[in-house]
C-alpha atoms as a PDB file:
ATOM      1  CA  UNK A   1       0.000   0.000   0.000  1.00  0.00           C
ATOM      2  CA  UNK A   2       1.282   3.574  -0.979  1.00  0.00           C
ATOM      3  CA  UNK A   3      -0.121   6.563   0.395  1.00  0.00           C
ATOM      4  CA  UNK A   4       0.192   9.928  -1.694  1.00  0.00           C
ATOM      5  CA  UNK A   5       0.672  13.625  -0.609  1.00  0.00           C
ATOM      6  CA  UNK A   6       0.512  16.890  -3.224  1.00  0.00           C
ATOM      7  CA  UNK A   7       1.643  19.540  -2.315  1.00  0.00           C
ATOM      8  CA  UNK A   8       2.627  22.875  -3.997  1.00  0.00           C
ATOM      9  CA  UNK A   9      -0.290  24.394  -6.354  1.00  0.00           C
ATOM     10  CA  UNK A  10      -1.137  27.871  -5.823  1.00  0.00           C
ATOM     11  CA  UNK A  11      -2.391  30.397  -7.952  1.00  0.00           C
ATOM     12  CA  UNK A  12       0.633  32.326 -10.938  1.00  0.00           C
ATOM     13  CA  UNK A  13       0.078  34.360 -13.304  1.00  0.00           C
ATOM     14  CA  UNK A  14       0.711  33.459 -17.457  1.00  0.00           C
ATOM     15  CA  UNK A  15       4.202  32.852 -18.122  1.00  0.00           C
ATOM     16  CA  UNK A  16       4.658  31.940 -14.065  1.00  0.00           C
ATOM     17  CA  UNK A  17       6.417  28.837 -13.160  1.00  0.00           C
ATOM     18  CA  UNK A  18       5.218  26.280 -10.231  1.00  0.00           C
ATOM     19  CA  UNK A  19       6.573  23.052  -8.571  1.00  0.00           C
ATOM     20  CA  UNK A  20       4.562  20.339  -7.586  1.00  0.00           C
ATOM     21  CA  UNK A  21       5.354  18.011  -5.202  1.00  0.00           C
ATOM     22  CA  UNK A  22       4.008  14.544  -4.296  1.00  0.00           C
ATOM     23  CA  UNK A  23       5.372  12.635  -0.880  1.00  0.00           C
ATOM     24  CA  UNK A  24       4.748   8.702  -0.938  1.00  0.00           C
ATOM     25  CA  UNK A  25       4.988   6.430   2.168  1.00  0.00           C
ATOM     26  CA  UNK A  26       5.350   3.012   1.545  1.00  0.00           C
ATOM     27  CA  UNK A  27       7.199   0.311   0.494  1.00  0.00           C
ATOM     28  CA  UNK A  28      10.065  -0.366  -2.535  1.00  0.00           C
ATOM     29  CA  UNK A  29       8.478   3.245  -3.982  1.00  0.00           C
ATOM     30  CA  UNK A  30      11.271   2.764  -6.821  1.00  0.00           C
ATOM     31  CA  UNK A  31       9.598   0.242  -8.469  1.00  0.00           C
ATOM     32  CA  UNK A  32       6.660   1.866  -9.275  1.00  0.00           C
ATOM     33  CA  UNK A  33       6.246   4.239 -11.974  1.00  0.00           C
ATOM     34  CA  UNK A  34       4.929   7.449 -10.926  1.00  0.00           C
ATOM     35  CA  UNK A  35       2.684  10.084 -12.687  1.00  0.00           C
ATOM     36  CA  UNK A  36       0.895  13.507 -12.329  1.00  0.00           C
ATOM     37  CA  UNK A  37      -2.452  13.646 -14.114  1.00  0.00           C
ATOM     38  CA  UNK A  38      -4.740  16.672 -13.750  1.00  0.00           C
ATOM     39  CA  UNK A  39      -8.680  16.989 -14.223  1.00  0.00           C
ATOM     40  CA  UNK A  40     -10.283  20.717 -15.044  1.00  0.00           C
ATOM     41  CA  UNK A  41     -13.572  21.468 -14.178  1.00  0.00           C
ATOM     42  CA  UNK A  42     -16.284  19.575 -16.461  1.00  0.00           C
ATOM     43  CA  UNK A  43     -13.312  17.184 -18.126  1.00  0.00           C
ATOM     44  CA  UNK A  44     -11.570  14.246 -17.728  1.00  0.00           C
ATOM     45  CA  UNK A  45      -8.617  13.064 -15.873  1.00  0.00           C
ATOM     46  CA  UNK A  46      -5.858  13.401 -18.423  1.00  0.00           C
ATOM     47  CA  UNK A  47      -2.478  12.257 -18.553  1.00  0.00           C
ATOM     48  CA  UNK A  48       0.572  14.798 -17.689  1.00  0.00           C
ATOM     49  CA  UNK A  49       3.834  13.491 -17.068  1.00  0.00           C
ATOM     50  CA  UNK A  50       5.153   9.592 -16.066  1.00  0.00           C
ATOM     51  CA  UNK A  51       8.490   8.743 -14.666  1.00  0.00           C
ATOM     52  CA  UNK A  52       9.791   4.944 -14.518  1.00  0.00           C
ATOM     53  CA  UNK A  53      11.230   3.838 -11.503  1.00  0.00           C
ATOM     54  CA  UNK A  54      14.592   4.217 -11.495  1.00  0.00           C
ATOM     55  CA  UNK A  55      14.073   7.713 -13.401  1.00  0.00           C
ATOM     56  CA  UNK A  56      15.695   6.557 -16.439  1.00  0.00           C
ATOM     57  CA  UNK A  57      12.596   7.082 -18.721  1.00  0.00           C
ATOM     58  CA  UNK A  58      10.031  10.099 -18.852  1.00  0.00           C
ATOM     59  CA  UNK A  59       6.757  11.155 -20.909  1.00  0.00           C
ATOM     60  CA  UNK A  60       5.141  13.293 -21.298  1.00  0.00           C
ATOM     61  CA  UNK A  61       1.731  14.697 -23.151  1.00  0.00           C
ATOM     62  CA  UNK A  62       2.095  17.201 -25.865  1.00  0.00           C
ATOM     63  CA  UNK A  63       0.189  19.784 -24.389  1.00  0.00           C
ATOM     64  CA  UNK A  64       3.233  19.911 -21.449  1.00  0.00           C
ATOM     65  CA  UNK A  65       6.334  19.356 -23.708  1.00  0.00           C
ATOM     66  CA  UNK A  66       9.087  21.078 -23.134  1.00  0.00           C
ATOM     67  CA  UNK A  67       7.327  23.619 -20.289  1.00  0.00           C
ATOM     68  CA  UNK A  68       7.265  20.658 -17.804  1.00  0.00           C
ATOM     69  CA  UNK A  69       9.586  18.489 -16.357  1.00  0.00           C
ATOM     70  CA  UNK A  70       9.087  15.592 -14.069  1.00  0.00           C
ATOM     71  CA  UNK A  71      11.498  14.173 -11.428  1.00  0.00           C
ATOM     72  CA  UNK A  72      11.947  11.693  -8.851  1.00  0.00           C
ATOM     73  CA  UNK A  73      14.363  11.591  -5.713  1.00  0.00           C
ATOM     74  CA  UNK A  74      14.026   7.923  -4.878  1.00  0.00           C
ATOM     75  CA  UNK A  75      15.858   8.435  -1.525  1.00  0.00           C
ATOM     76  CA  UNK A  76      13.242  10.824  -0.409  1.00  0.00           C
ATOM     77  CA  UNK A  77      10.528   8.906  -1.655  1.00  0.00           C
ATOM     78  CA  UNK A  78       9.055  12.084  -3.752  1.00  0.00           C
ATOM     79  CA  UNK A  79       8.210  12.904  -7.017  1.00  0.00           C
ATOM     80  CA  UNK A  80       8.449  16.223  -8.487  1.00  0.00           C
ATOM     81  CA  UNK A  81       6.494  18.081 -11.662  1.00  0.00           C
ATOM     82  CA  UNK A  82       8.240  21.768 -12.502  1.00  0.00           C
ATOM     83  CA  UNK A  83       5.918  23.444 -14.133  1.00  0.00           C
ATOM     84  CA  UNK A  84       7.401  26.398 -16.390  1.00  0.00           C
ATOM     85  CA  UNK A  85       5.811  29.165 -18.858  1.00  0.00           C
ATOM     86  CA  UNK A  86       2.211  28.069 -17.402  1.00  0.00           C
ATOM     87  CA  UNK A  87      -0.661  29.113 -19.435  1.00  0.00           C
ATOM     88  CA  UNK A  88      -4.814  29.534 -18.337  1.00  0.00           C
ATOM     89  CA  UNK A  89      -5.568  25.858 -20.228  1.00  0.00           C
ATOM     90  CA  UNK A  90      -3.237  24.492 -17.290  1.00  0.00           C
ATOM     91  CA  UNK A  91      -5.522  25.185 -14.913  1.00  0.00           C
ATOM     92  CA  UNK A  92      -6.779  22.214 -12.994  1.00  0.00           C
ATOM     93  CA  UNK A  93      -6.355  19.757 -10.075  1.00  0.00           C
ATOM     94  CA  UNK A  94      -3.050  18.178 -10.258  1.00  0.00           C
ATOM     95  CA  UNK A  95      -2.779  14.457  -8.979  1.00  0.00           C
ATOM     96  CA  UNK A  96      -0.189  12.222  -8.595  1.00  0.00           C
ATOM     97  CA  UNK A  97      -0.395   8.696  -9.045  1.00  0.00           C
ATOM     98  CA  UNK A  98       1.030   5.489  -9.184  1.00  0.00           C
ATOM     99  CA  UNK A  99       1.540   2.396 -11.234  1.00  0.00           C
ATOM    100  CA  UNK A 100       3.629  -1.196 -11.569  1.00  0.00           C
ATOM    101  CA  UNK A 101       4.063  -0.119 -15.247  1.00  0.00           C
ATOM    102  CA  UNK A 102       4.374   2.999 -17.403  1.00  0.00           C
ATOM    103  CA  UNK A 103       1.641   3.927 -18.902  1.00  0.00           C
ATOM    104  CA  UNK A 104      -0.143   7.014 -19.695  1.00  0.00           C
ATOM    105  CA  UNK A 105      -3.730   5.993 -19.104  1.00  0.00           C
ATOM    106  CA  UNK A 106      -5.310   6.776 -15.690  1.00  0.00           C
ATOM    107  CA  UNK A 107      -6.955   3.570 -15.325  1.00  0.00           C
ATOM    108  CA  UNK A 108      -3.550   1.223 -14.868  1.00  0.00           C
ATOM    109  CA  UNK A 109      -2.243   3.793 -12.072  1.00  0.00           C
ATOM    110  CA  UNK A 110      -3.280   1.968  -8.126  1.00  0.00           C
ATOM    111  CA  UNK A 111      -2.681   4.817  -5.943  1.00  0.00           C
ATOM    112  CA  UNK A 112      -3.404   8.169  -5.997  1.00  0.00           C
ATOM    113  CA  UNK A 113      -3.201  11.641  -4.199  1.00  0.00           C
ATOM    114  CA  UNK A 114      -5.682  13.718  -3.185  1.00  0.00           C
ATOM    115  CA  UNK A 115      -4.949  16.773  -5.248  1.00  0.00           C
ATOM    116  CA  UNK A 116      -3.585  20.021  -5.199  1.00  0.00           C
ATOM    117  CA  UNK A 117      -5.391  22.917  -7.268  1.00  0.00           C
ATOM    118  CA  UNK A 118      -3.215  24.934  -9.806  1.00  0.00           C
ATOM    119  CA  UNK A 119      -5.075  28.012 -11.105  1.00  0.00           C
ATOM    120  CA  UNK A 120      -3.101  30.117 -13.654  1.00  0.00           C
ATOM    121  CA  UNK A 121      -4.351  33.374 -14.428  1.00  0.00           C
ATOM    122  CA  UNK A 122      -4.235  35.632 -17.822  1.00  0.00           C
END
């Protein structure tokens, strides 16, 4: 059993930068792969950012290319999303979540946060 912790949204203006945090008790937290998915009002969960295990392999959705980057410190059992030249259409709940695999779909991710609200203002 993992338990999952955001922390970090806020409110920024266009063009701001934020950085998410997720805290995960637990056991052997680097074998799973963890992700951040976020949900707007109205829409569905959608896919972020996904980090393997060990780190060595990332993804990432289009829409967050290159703007976002997500990390892991495996001896600190955390997982980090920096979020960079935000824009209004990233506003949402962010969740982290995780998964035995990586994959991109919510519905093969186990565990999951609570949320953290990141509102980004034009």
């Amino acid at each position: 059993q993992l338990q999952l912790v955001e922390f970090g949204g806020g409110s920024v203006q266009a063009g701001g930068s934020l950085r998410l945090t997720c805290a995960v008790s637990g056991r052997a937290f680097n074998t799973y792969t963890m992700g951040w998915f976020r949900q707007a009002p109205g829409k569905e969960r959608n896919f972020v950012a996904a980090i393997s295990g060990r780190g060595s392999t990332s993804l990432y959705a289009d829409s967050v290319k290159g703007r976002f980057t997500i990390s892991r410190d495996n001896a600190k059992n955390t997982v980090y999303l920096q979020m960079n030249s935000l824009e209004p259409a990233d506003t949402a709940v962010y969740y982290c979540a995780a998964a035995g695999i990586l994959k991109t779909t919510p519905d093969k991710y186990d565990y999951w946060g609570q949320g953290t609200q990141v509102t980004v203002s034009s």
